[in-house]
N, C-alpha and C. Protein backbone atom coordinates (compact mmCIF):
# COMPACT_ATOMS: atom_id res chain seq x y z
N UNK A 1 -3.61 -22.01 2.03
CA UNK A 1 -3.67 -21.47 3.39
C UNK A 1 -3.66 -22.59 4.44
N UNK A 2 -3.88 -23.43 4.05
CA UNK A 2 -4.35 -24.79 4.67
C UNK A 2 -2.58 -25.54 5.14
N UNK A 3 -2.47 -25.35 4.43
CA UNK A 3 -0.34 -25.99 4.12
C UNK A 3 0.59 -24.75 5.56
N UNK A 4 -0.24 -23.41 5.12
CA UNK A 4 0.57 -22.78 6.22
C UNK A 4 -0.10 -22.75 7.71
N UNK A 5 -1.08 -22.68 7.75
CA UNK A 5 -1.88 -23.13 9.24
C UNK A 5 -1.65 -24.23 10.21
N UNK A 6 -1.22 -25.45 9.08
CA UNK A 6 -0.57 -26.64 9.70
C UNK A 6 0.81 -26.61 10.33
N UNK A 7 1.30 -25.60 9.37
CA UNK A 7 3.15 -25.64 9.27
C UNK A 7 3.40 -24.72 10.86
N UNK A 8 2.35 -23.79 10.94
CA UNK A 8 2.60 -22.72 11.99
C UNK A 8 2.12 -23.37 13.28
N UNK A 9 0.93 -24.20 13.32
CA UNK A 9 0.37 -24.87 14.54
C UNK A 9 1.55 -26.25 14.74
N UNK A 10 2.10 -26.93 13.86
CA UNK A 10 3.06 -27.46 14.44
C UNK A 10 4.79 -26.64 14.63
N UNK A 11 4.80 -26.21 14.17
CA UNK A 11 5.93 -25.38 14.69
C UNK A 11 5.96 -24.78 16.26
N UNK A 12 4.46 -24.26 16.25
CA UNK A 12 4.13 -23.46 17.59
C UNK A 12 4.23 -24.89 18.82
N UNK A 13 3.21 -25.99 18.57
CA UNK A 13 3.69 -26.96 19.14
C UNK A 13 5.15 -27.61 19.30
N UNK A 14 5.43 -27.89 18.53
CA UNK A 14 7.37 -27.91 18.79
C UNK A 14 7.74 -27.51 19.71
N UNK A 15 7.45 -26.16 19.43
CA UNK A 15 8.13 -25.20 20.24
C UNK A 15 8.23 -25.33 21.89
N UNK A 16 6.46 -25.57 21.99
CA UNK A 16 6.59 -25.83 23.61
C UNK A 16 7.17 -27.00 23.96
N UNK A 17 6.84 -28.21 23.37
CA UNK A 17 7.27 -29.48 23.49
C UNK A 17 8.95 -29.80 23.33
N UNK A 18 9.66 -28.49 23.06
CA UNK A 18 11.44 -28.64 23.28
C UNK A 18 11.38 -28.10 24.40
N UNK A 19 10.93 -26.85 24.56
CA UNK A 19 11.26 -26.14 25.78
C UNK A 19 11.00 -27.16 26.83
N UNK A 20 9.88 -28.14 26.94
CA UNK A 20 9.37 -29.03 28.10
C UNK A 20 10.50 -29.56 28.27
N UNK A 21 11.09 -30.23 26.82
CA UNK A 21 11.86 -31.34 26.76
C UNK A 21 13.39 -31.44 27.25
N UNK A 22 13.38 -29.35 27.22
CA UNK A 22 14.85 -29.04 27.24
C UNK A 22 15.39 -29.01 28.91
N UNK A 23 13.97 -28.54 29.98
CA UNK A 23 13.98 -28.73 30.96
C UNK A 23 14.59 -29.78 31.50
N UNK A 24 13.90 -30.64 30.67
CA UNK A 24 13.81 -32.11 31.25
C UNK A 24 15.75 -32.70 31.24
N UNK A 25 16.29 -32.31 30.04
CA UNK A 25 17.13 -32.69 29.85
C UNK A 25 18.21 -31.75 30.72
N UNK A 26 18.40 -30.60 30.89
CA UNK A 26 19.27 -30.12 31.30
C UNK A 26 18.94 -30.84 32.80
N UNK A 27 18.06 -30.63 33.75
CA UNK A 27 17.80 -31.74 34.85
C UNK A 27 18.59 -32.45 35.00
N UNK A 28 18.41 -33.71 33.85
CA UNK A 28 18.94 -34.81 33.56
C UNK A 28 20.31 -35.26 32.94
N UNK A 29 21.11 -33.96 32.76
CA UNK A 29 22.32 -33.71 32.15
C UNK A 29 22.24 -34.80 31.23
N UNK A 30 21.40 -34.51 30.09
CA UNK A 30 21.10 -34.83 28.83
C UNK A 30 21.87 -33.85 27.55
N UNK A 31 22.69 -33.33 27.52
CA UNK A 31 23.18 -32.03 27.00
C UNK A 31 23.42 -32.53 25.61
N UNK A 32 23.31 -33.04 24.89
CA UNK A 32 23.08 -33.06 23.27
C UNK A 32 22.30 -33.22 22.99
N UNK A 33 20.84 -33.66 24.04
CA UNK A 33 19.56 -33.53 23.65
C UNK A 33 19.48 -32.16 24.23
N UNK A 34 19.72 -31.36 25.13
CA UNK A 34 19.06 -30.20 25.32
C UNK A 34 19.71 -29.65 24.33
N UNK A 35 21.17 -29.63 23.83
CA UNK A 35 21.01 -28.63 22.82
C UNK A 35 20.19 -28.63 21.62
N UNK A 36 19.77 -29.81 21.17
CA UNK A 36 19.15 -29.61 19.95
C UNK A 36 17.96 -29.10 20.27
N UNK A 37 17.16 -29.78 21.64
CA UNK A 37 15.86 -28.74 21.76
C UNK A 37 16.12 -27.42 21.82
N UNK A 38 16.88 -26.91 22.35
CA UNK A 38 17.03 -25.38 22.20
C UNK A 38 17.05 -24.71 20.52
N UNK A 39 18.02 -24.75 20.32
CA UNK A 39 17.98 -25.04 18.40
C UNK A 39 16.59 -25.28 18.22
N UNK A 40 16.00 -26.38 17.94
CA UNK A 40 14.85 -26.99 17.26
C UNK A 40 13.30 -26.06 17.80
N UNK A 41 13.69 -25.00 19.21
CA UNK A 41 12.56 -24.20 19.60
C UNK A 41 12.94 -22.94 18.86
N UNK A 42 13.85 -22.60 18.98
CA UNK A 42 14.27 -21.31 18.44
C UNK A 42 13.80 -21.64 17.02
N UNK A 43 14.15 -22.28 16.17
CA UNK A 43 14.04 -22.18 14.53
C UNK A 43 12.51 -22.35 14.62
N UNK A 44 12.02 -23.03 15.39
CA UNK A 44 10.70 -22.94 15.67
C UNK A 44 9.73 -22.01 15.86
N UNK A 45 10.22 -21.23 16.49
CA UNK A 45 9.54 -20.25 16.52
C UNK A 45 9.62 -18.86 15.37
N UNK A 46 10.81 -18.94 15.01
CA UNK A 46 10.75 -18.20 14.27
C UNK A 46 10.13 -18.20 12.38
N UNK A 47 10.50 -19.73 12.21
CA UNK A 47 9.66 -20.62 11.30
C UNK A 47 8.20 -19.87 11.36
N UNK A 48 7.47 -20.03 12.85
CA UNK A 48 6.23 -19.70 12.77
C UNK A 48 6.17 -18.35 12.56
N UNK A 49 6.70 -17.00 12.81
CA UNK A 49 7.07 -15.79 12.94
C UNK A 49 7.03 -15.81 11.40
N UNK A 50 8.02 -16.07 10.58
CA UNK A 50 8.29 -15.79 9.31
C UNK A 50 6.75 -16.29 8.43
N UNK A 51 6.33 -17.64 8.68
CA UNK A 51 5.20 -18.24 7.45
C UNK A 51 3.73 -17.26 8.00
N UNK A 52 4.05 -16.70 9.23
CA UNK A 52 2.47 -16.21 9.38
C UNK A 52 2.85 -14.58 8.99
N UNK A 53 3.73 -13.92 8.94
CA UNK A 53 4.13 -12.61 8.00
C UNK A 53 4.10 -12.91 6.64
N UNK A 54 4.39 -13.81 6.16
CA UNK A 54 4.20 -14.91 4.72
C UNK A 54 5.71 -13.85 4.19
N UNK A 55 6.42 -14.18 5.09
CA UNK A 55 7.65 -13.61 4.55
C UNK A 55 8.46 -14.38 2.95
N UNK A 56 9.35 -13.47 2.12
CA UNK A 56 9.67 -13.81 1.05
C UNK A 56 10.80 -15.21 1.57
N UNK A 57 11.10 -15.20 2.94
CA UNK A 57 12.33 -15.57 3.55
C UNK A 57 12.02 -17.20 4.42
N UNK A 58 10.69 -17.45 4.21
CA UNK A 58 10.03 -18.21 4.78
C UNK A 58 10.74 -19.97 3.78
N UNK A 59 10.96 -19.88 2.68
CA UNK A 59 11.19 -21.22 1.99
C UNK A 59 12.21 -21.53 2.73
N UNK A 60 13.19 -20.87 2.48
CA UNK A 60 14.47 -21.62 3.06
C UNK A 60 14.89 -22.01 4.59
N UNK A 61 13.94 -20.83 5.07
CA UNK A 61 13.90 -21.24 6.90
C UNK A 61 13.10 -22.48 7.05
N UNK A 62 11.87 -23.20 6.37
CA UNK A 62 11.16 -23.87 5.88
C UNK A 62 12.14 -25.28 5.91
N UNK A 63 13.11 -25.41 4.99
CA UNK A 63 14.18 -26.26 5.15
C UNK A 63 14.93 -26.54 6.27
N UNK A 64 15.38 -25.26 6.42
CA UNK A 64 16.50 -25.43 7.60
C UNK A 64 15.62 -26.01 8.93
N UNK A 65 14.48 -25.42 9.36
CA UNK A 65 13.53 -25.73 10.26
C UNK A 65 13.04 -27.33 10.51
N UNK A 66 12.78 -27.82 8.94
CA UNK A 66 12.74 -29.42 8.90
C UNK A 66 14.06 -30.09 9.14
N UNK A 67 14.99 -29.89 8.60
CA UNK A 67 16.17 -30.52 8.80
C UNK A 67 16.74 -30.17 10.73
N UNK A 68 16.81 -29.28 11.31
CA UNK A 68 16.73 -29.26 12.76
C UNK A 68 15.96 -30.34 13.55
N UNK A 69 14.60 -30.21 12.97
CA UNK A 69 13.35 -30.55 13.74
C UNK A 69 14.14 -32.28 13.54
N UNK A 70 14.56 -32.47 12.34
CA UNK A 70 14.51 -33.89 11.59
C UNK A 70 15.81 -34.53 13.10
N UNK A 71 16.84 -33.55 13.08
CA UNK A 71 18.04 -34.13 14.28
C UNK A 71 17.41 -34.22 15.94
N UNK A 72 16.62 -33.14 15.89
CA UNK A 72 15.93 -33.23 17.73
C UNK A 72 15.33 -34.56 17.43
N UNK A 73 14.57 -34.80 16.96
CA UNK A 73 13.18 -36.01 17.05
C UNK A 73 14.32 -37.21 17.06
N UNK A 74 15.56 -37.65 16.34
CA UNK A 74 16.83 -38.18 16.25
C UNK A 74 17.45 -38.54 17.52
N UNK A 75 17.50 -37.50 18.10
CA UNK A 75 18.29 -37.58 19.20
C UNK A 75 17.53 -37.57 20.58
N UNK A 76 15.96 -37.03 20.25
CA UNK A 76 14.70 -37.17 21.67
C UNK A 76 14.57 -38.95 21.67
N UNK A 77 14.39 -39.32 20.39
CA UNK A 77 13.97 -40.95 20.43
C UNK A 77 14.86 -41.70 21.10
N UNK A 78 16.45 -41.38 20.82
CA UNK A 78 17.32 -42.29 21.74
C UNK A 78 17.10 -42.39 23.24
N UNK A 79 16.25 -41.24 23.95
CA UNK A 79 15.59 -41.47 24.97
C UNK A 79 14.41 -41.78 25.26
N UNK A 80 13.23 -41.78 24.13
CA UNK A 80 11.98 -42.11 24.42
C UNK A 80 11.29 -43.09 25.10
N UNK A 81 12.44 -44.41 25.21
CA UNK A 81 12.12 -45.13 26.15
C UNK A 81 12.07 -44.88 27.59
N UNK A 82 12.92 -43.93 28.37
CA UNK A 82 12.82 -44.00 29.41
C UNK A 82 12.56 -42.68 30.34
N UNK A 83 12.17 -41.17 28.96
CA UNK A 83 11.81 -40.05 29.50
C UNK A 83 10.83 -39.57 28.16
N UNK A 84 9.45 -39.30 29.03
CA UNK A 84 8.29 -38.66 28.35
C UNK A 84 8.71 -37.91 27.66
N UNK A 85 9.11 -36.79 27.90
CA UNK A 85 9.34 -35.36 27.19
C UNK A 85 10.17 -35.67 26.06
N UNK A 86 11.04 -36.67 26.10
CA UNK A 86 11.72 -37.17 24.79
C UNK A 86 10.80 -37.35 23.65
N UNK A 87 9.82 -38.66 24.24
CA UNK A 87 9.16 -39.42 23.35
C UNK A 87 8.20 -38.20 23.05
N UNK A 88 7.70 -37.32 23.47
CA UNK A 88 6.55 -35.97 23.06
C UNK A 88 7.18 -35.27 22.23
N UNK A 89 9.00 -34.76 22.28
CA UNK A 89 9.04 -34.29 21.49
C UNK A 89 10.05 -34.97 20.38
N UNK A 90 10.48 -36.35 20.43
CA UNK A 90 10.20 -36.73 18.83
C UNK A 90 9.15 -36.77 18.20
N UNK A 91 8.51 -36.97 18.55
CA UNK A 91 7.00 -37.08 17.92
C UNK A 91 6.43 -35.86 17.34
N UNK A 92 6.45 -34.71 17.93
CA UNK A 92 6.39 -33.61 17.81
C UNK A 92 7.25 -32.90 16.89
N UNK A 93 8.48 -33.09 17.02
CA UNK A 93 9.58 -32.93 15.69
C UNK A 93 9.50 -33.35 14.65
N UNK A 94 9.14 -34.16 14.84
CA UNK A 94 8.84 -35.26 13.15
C UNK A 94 7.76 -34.80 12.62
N UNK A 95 6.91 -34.20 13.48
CA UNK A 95 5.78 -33.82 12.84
C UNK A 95 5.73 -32.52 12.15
N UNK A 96 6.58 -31.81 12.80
CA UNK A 96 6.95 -30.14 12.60
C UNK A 96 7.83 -30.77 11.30
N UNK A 97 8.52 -31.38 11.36
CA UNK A 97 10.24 -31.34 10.13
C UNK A 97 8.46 -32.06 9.05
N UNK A 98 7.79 -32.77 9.17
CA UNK A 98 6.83 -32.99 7.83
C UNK A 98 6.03 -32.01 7.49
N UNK A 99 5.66 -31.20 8.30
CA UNK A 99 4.68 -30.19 8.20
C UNK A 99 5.70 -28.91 7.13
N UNK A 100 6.66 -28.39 7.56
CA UNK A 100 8.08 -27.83 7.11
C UNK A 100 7.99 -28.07 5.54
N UNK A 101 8.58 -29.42 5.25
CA UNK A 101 8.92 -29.75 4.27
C UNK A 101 8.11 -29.83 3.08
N UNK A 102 6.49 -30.25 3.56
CA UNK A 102 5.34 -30.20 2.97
C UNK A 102 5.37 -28.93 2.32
N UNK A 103 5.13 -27.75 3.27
CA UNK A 103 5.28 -26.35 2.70
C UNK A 103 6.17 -25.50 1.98
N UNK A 104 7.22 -26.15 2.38
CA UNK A 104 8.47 -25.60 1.72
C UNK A 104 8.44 -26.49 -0.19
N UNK A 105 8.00 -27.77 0.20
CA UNK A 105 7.43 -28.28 -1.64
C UNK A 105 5.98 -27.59 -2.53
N UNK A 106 5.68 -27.34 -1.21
CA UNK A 106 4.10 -26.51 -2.13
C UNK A 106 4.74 -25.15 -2.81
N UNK A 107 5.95 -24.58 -1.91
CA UNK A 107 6.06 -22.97 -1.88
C UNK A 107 7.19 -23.13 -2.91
N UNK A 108 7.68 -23.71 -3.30
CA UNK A 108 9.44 -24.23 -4.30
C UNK A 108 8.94 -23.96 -5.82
């Protein structure tokens, strides 16, 4: 229970921390970083939607969710030097795509 509490509280975090991030970027006509935050909130949220129903459907979104999370945090860092919301949500991604992957090896 412990593996999915983590997986859902960082997912849920993600989540806000793209949307911040996605702001930030469309602003900033950042547009291959806003798209992946968009992507990386959406799978996000629904990631959390699916593991707290403890859906049968949850492993493989589990994957796909880390591997997303794994390209935002990718593509937030190439800006982390010079915009917050980048550097919050690589950090935040990376943490969601470990949290993900963790669960998706406990649940395999």
């Amino acid at each position: 229970m412990k593996n999915e509490k983590n997986c859902i509280d960082a997912c849920l975090a993600c989540l806000v921390t793209c949307e911040t991030c996605l702001t930030s970027c469309i602003n900033d006509g950042r547009k291959e970083c806003a798209s992946l935050c968009r992507d990386c909130a959406d799978i996000c949220v629904l990631c959390a939607r699916l593991e707290a129903r403890d859906s049968k459907y949850g492993h493989d979104l589990h994957i796909l969710c880390a591997k997303i999370c794994k390209a935002c945090a990718i593509e937030c860092a190439k800006h982390a030097a010079h915009h917050t919301s980048c550097k919050e949500c690589a950090e935040a991604c990376a943490k969601c795509a470990a949290a993900c992957e963790e669960l998706a090896t406990a649940k395999a």
